[in-house]
Protein backbone atom coordinates (compact mmCIF):
# COMPACT_ATOMS: atom_id res chain seq x y z
CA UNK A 1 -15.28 15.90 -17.07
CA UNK A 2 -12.66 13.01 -18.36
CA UNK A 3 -10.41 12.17 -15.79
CA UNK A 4 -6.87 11.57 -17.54
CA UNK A 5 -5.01 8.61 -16.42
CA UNK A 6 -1.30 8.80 -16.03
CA UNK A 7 1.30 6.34 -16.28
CA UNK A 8 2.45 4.79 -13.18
CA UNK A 9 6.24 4.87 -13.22
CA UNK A 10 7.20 1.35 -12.40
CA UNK A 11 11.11 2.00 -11.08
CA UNK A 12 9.89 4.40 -8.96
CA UNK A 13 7.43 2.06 -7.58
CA UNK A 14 9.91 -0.80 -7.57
CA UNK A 15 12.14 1.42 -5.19
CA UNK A 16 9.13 2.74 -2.77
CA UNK A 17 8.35 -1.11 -2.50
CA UNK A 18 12.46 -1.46 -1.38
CA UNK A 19 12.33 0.77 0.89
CA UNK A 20 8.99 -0.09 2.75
CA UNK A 21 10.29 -4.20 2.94
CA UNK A 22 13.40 -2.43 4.50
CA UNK A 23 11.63 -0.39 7.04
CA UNK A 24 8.82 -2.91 7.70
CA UNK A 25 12.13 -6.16 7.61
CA UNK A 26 14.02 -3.37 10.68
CA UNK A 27 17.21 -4.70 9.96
CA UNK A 28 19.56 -6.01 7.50
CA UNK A 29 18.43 -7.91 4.68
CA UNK A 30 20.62 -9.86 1.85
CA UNK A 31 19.92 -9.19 -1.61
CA UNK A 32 18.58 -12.09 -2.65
CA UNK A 33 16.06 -11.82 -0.03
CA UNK A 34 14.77 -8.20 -1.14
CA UNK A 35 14.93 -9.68 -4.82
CA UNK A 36 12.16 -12.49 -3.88
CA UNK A 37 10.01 -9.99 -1.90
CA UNK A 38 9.70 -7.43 -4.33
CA UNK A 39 9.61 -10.30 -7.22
CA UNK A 40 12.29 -9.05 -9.37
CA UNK A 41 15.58 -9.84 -10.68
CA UNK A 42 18.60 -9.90 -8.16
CA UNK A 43 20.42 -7.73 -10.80
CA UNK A 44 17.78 -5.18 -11.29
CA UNK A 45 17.47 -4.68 -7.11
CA UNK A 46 21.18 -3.88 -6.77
CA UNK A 47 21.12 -1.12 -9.56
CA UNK A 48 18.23 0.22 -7.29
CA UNK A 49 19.96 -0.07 -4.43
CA UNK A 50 23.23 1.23 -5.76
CA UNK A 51 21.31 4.59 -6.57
CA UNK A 52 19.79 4.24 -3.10
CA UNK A 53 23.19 3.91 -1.49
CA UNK A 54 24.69 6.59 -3.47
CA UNK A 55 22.04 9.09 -2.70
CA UNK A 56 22.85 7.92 0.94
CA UNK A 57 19.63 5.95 1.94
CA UNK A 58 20.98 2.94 2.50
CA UNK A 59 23.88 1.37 3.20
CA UNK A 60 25.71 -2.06 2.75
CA UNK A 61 27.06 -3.73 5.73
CA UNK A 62 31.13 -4.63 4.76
CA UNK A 63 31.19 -7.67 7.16
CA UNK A 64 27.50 -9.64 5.87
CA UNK A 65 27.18 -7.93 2.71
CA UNK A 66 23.32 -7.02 4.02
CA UNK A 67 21.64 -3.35 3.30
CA UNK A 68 19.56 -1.85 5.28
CA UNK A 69 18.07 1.66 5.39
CA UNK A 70 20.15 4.91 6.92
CA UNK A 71 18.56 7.62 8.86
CA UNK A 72 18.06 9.86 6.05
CA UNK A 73 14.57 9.06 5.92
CA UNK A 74 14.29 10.13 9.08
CA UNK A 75 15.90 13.34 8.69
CA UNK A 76 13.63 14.09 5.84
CA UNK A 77 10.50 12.81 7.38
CA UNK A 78 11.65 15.40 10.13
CA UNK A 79 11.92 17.97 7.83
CA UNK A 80 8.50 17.80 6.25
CA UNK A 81 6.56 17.72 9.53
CA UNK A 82 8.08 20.43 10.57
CA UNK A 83 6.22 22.31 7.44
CA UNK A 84 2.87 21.35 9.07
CA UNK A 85 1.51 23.65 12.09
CA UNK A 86 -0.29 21.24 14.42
CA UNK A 87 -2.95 24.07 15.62
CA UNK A 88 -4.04 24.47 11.43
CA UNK A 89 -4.33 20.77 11.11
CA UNK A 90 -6.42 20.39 14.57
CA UNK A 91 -8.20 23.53 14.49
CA UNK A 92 -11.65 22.08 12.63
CA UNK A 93 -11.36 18.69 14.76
CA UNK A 94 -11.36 20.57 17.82
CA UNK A 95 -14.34 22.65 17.02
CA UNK A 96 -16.47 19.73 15.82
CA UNK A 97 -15.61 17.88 19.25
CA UNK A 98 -16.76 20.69 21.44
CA UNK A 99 -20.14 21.37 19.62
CA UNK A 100 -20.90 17.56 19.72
CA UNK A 101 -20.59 17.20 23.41
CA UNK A 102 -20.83 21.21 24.41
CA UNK A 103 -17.57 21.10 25.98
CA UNK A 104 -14.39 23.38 25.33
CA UNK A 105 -11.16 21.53 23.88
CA UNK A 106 -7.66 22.15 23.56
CA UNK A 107 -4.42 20.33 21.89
CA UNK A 108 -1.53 20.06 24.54
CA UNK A 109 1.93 18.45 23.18
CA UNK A 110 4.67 17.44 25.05
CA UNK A 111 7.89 19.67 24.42
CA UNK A 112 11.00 18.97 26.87
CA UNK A 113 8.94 17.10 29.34
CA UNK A 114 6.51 19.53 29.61
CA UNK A 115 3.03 19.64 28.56
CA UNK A 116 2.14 22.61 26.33
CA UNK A 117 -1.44 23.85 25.59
């Protein structure tokens, strides 16, 4: 079978490398700055992060003129792993682990200080 290559889109990559310096920078960064990590134009980096600030994922501080990311990516990372169901991602883990040492297992998670099994 031929495996079809598809086109990388490079804004889109451009932006998920603006958004990992911000997370991995954890603060405020000036635009210059991101420009020179990311190697591209100043000019090209603000249009991305215009879009980026009008979608509401970052923000520009008034006083220093920095960005830095909002909690937005939080709030969606939040949302998506709440679409995952621990036990169903565990489950086959769990079952290896007790045949290879012949020992029953069980996921506990803390919830409100509490450990749940």
């Amino acid at each position: 079978m031929i495996e079809k290559k598809v086109k990388k889109n490079q804004s889109v990559e451009k932006v998920l490398q603006i958004i990992e310096l911000l997370v991995s920078q954890g603060g405020e960064m000036r635009l210059q700055d991101i420009a020179d990590q990311v190697n591209s134009p100043s000019s090209t980096v603000l249009r991305y992060l215009s879009t980026l600030s009008s979608f509401g994922y970052v923000y520009q501080n008034a006083d220093s003129s920095k960005y830095a990311l909002t909690l937005k990516l939080a709030q969606l990372g939040s949302l998506v792993s709440g679409q995952y169901d621990i036990r169903n991602l565990v489950h086959d883990d769990l079952v290896a682990l007790s045949k290879e040492f012949q020992e029953s297992s069980c996921l506990a998670i803390e919830e409100d200080h509490e450990v749940v099994y």
